[in-house]
PDB file of N, CA and C in Angstrom:
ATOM      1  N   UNK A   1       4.546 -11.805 -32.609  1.00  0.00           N
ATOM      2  CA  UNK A   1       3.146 -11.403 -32.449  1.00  0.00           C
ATOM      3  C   UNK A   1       2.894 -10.166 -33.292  1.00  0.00           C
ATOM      4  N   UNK A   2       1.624 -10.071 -33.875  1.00  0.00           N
ATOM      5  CA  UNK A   2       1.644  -9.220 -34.985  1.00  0.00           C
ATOM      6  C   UNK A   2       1.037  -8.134 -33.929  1.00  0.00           C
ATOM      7  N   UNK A   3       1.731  -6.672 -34.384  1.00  0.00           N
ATOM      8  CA  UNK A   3       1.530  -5.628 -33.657  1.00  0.00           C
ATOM      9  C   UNK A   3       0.191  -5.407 -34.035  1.00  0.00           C
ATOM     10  N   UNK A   4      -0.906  -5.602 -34.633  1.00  0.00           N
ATOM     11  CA  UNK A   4      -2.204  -5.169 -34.513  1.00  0.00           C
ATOM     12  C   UNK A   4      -2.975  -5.592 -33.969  1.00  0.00           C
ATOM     13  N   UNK A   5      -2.188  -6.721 -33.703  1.00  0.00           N
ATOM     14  CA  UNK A   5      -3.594  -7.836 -32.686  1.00  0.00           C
ATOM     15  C   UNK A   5      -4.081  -6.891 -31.262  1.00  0.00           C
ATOM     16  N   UNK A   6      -5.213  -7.376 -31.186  1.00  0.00           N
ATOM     17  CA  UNK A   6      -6.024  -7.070 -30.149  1.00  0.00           C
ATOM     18  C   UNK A   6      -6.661  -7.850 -29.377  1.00  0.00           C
ATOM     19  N   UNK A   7      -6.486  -7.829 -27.626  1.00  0.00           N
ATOM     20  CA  UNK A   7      -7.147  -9.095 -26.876  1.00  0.00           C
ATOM     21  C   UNK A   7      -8.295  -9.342 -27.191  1.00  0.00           C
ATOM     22  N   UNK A   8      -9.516  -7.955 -27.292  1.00  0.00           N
ATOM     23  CA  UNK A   8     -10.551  -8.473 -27.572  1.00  0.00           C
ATOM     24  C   UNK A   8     -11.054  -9.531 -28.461  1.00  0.00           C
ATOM     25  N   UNK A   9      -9.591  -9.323 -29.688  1.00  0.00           N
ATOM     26  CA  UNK A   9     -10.092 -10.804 -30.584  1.00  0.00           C
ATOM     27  C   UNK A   9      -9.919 -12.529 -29.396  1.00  0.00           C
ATOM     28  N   UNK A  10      -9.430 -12.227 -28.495  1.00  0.00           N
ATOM     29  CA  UNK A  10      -8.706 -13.190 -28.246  1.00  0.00           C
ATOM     30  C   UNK A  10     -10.422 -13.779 -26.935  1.00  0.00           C
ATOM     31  N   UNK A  11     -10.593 -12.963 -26.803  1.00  0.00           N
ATOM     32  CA  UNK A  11     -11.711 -12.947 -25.231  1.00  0.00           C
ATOM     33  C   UNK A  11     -12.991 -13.045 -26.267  1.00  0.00           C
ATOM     34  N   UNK A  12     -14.121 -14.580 -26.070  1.00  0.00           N
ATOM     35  CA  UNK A  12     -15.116 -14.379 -26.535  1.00  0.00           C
ATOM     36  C   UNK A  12     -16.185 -13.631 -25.305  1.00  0.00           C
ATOM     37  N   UNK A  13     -17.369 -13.536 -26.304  1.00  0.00           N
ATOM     38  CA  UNK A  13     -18.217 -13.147 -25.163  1.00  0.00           C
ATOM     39  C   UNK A  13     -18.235 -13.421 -24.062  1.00  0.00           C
ATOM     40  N   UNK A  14     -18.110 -14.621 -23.564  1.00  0.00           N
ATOM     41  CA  UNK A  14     -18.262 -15.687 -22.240  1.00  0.00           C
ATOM     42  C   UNK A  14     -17.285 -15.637 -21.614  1.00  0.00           C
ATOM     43  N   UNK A  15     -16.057 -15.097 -22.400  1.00  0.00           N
ATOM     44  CA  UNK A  15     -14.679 -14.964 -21.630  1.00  0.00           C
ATOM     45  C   UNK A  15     -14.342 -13.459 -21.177  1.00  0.00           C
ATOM     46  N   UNK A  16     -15.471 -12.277 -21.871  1.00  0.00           N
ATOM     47  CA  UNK A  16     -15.538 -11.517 -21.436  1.00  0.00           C
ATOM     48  C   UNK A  16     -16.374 -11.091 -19.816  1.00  0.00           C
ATOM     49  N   UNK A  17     -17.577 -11.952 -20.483  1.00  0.00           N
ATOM     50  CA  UNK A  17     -18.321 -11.801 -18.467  1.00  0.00           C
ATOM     51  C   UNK A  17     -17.654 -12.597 -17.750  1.00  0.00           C
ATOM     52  N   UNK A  18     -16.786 -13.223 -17.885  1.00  0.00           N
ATOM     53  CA  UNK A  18     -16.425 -14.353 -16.658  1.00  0.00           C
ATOM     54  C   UNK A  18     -15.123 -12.861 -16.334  1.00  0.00           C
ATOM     55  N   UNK A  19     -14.911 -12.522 -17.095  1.00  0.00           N
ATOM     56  CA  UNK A  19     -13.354 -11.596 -16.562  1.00  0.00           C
ATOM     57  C   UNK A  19     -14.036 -10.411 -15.837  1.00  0.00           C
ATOM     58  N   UNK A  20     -14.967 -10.127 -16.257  1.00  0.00           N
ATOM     59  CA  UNK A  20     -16.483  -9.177 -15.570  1.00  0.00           C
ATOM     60  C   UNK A  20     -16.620  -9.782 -14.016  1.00  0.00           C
ATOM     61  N   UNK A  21     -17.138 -10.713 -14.175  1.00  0.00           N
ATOM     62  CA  UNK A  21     -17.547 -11.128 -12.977  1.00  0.00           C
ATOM     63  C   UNK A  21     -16.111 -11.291 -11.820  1.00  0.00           C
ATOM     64  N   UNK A  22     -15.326 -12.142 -12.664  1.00  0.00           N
ATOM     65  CA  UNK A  22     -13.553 -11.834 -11.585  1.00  0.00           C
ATOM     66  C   UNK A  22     -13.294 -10.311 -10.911  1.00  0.00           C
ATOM     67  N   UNK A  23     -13.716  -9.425 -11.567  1.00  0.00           N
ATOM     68  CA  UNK A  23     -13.463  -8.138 -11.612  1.00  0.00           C
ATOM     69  C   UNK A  23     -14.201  -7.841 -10.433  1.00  0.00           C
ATOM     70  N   UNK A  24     -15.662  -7.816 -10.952  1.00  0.00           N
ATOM     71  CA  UNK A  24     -16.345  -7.397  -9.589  1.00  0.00           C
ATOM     72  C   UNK A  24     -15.933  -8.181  -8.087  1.00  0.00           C
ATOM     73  N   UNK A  25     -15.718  -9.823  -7.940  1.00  0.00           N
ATOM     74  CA  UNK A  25     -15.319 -10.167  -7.265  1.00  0.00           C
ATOM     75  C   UNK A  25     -14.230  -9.419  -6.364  1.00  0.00           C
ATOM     76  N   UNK A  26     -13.276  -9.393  -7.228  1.00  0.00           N
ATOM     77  CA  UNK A  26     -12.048  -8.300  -6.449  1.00  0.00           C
ATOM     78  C   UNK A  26     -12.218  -7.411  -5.638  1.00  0.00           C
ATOM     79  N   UNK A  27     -13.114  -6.455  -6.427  1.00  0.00           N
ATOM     80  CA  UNK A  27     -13.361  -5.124  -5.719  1.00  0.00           C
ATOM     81  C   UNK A  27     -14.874  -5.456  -5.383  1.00  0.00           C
ATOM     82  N   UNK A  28     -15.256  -6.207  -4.534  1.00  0.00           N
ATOM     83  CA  UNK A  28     -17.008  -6.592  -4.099  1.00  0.00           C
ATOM     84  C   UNK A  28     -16.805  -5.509  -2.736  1.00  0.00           C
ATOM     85  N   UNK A  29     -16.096  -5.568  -2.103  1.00  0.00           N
ATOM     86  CA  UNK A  29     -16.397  -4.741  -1.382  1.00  0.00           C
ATOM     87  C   UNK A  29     -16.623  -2.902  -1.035  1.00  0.00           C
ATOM     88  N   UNK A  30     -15.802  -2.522  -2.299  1.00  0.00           N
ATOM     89  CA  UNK A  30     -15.854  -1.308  -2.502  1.00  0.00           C
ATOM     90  C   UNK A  30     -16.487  -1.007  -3.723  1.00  0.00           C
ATOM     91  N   UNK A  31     -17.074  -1.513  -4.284  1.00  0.00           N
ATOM     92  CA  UNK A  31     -18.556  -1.384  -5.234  1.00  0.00           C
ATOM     93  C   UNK A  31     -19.576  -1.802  -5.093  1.00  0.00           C
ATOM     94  N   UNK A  32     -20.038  -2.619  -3.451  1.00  0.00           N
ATOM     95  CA  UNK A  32     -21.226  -2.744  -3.018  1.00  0.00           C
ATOM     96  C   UNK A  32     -22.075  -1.572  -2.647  1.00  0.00           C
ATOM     97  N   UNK A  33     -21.321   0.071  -2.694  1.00  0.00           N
ATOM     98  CA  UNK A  33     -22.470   1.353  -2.320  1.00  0.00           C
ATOM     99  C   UNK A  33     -23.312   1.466  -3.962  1.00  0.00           C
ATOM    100  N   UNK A  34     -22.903   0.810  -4.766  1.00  0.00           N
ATOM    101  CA  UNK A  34     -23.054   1.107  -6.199  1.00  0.00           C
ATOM    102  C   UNK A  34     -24.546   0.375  -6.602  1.00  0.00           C
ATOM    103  N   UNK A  35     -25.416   0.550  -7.571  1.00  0.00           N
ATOM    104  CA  UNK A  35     -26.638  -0.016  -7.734  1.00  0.00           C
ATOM    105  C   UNK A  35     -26.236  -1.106  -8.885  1.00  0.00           C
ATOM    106  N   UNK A  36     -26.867  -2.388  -9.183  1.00  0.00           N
ATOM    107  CA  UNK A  36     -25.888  -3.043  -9.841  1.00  0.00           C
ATOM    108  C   UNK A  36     -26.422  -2.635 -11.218  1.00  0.00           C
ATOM    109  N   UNK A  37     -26.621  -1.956 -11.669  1.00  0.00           N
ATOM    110  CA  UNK A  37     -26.856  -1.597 -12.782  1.00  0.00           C
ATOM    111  C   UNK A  37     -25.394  -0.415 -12.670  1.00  0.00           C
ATOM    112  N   UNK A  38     -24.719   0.359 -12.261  1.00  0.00           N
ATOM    113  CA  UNK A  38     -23.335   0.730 -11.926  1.00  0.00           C
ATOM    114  C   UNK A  38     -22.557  -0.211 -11.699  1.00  0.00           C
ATOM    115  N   UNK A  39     -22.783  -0.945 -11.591  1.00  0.00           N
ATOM    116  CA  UNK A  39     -21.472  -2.095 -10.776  1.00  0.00           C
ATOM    117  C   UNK A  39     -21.205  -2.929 -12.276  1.00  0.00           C
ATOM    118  N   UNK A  40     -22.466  -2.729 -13.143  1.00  0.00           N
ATOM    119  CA  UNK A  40     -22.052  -3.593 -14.590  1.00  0.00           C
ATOM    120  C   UNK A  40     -21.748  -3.097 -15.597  1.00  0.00           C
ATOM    121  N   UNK A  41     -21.673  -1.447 -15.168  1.00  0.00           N
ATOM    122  CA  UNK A  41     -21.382  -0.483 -16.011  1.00  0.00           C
ATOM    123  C   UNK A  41     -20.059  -0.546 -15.453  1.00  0.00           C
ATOM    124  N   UNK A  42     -19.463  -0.225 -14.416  1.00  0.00           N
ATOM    125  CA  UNK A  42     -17.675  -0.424 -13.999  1.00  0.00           C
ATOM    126  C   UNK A  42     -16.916  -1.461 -14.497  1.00  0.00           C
ATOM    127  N   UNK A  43     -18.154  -2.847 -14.787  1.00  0.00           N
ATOM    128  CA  UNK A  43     -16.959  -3.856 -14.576  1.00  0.00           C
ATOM    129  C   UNK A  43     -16.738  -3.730 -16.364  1.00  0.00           C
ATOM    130  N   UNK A  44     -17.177  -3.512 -17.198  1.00  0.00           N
ATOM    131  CA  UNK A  44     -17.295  -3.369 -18.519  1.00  0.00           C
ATOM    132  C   UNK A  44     -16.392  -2.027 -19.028  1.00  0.00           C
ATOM    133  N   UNK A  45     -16.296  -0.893 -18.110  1.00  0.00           N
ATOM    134  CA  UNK A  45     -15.370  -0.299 -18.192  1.00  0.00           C
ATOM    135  C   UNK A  45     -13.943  -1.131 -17.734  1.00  0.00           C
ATOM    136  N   UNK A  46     -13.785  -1.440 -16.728  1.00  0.00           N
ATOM    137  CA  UNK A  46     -12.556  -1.749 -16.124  1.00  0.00           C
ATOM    138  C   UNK A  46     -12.013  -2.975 -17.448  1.00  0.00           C
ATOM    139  N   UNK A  47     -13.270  -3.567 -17.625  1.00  0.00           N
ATOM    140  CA  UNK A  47     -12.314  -4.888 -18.707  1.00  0.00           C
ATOM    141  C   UNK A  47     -12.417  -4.272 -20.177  1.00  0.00           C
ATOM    142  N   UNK A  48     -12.616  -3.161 -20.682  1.00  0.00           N
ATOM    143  CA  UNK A  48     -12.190  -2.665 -21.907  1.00  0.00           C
ATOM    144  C   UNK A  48     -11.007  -1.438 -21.488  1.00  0.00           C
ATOM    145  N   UNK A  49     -10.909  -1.303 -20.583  1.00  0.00           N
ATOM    146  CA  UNK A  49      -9.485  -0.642 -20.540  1.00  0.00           C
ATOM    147  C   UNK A  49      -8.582  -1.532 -20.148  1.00  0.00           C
ATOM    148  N   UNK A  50      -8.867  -2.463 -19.502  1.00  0.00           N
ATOM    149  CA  UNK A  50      -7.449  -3.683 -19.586  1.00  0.00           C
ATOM    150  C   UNK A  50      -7.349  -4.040 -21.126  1.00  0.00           C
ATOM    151  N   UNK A  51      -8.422  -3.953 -21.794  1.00  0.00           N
ATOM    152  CA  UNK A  51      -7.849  -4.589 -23.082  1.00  0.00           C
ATOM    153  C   UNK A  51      -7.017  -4.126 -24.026  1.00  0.00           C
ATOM    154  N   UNK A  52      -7.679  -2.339 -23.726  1.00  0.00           N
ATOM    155  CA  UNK A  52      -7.255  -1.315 -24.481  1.00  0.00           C
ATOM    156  C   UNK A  52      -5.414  -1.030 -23.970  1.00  0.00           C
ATOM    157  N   UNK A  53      -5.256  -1.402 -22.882  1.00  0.00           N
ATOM    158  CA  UNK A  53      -4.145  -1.077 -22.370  1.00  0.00           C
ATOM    159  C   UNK A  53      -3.040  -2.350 -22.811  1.00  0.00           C
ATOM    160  N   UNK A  54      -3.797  -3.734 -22.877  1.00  0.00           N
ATOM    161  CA  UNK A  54      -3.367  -4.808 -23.380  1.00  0.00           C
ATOM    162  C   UNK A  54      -2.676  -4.924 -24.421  1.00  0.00           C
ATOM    163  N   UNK A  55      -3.175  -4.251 -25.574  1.00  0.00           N
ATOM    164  CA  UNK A  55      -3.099  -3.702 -27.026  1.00  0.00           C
ATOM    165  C   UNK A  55      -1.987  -3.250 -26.792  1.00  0.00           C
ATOM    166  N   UNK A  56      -2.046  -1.919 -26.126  1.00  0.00           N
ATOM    167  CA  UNK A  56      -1.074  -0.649 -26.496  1.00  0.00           C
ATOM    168  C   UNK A  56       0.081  -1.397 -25.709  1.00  0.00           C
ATOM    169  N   UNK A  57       0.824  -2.315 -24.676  1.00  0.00           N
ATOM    170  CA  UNK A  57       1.831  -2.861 -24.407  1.00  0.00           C
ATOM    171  C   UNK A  57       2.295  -4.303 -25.603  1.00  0.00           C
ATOM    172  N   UNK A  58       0.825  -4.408 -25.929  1.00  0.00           N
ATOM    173  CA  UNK A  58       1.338  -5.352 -26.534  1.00  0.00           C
ATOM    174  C   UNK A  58       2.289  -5.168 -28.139  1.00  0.00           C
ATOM    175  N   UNK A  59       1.140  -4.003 -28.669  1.00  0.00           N
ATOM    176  CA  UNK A  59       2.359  -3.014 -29.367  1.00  0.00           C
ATOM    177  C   UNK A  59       3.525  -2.582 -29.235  1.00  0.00           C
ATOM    178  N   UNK A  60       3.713  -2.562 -27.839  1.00  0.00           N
ATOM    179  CA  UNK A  60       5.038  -1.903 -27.593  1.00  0.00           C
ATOM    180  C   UNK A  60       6.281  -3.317 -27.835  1.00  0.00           C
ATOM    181  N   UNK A  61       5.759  -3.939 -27.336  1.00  0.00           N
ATOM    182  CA  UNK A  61       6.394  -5.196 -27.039  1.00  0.00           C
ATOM    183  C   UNK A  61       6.772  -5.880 -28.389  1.00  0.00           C
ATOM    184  N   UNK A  62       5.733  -6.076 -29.104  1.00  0.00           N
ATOM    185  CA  UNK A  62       5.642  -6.246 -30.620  1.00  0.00           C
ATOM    186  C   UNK A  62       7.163  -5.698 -31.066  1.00  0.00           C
ATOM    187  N   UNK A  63       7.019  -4.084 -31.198  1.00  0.00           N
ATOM    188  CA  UNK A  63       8.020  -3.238 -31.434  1.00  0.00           C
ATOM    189  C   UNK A  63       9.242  -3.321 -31.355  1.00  0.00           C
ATOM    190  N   UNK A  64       9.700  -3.225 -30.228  1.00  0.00           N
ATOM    191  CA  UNK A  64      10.813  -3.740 -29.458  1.00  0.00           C
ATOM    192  C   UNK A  64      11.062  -4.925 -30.139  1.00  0.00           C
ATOM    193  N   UNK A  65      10.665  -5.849 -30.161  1.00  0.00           N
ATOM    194  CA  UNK A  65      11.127  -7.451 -30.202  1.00  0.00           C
ATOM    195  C   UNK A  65      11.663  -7.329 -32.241  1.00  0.00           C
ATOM    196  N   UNK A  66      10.595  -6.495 -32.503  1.00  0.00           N
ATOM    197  CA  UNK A  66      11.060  -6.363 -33.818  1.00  0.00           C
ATOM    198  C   UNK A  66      12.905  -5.774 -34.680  1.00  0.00           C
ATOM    199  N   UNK A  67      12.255  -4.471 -33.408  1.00  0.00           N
ATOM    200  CA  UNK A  67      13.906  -3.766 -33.583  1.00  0.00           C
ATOM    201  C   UNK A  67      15.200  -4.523 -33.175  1.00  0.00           C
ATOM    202  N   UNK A  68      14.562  -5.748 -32.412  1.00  0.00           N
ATOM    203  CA  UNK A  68      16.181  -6.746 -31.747  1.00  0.00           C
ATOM    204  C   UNK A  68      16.450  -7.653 -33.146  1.00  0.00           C
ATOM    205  N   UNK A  69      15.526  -7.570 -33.654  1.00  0.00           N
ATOM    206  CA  UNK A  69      15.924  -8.941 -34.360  1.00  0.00           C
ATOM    207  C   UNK A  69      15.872  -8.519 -35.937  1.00  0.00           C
TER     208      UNK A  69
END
């Protein structure tokens, strides 16, 4: 896997709100005090730091696998 790739290439739009909407699902109960105009601002945070975090393991991993072989 090429260390630059990034999920976001991988997640289209539609695969981004559906992971949005999973998200809020999860936590529906402790982001119902929230106005949903917040609640679509969280879930858009929460799924660009999974991605961002996605990346940076996936780099790592990349890495590693490189140095074995």
């Amino acid at each position: 896997m090429d260390g630059g790739w990034k999920l976001k290439n991988a997640l289209s739009p539609a695969g981004r709100k559906q992971l949005e909407k999973r998200v809020m699902e999860a936590f529906a109960d402790e982001v119902k005090v929230l106005s949903q105009e917040l609640q679509q601002i969280l879930a858009d945070d929460l799924v660009t730091a999974f991605q961002n975090r996605m990346t940076v393991l996936l780099r790592i991993q990349s890495k590693r696998t490189h140095q074995r072989g």
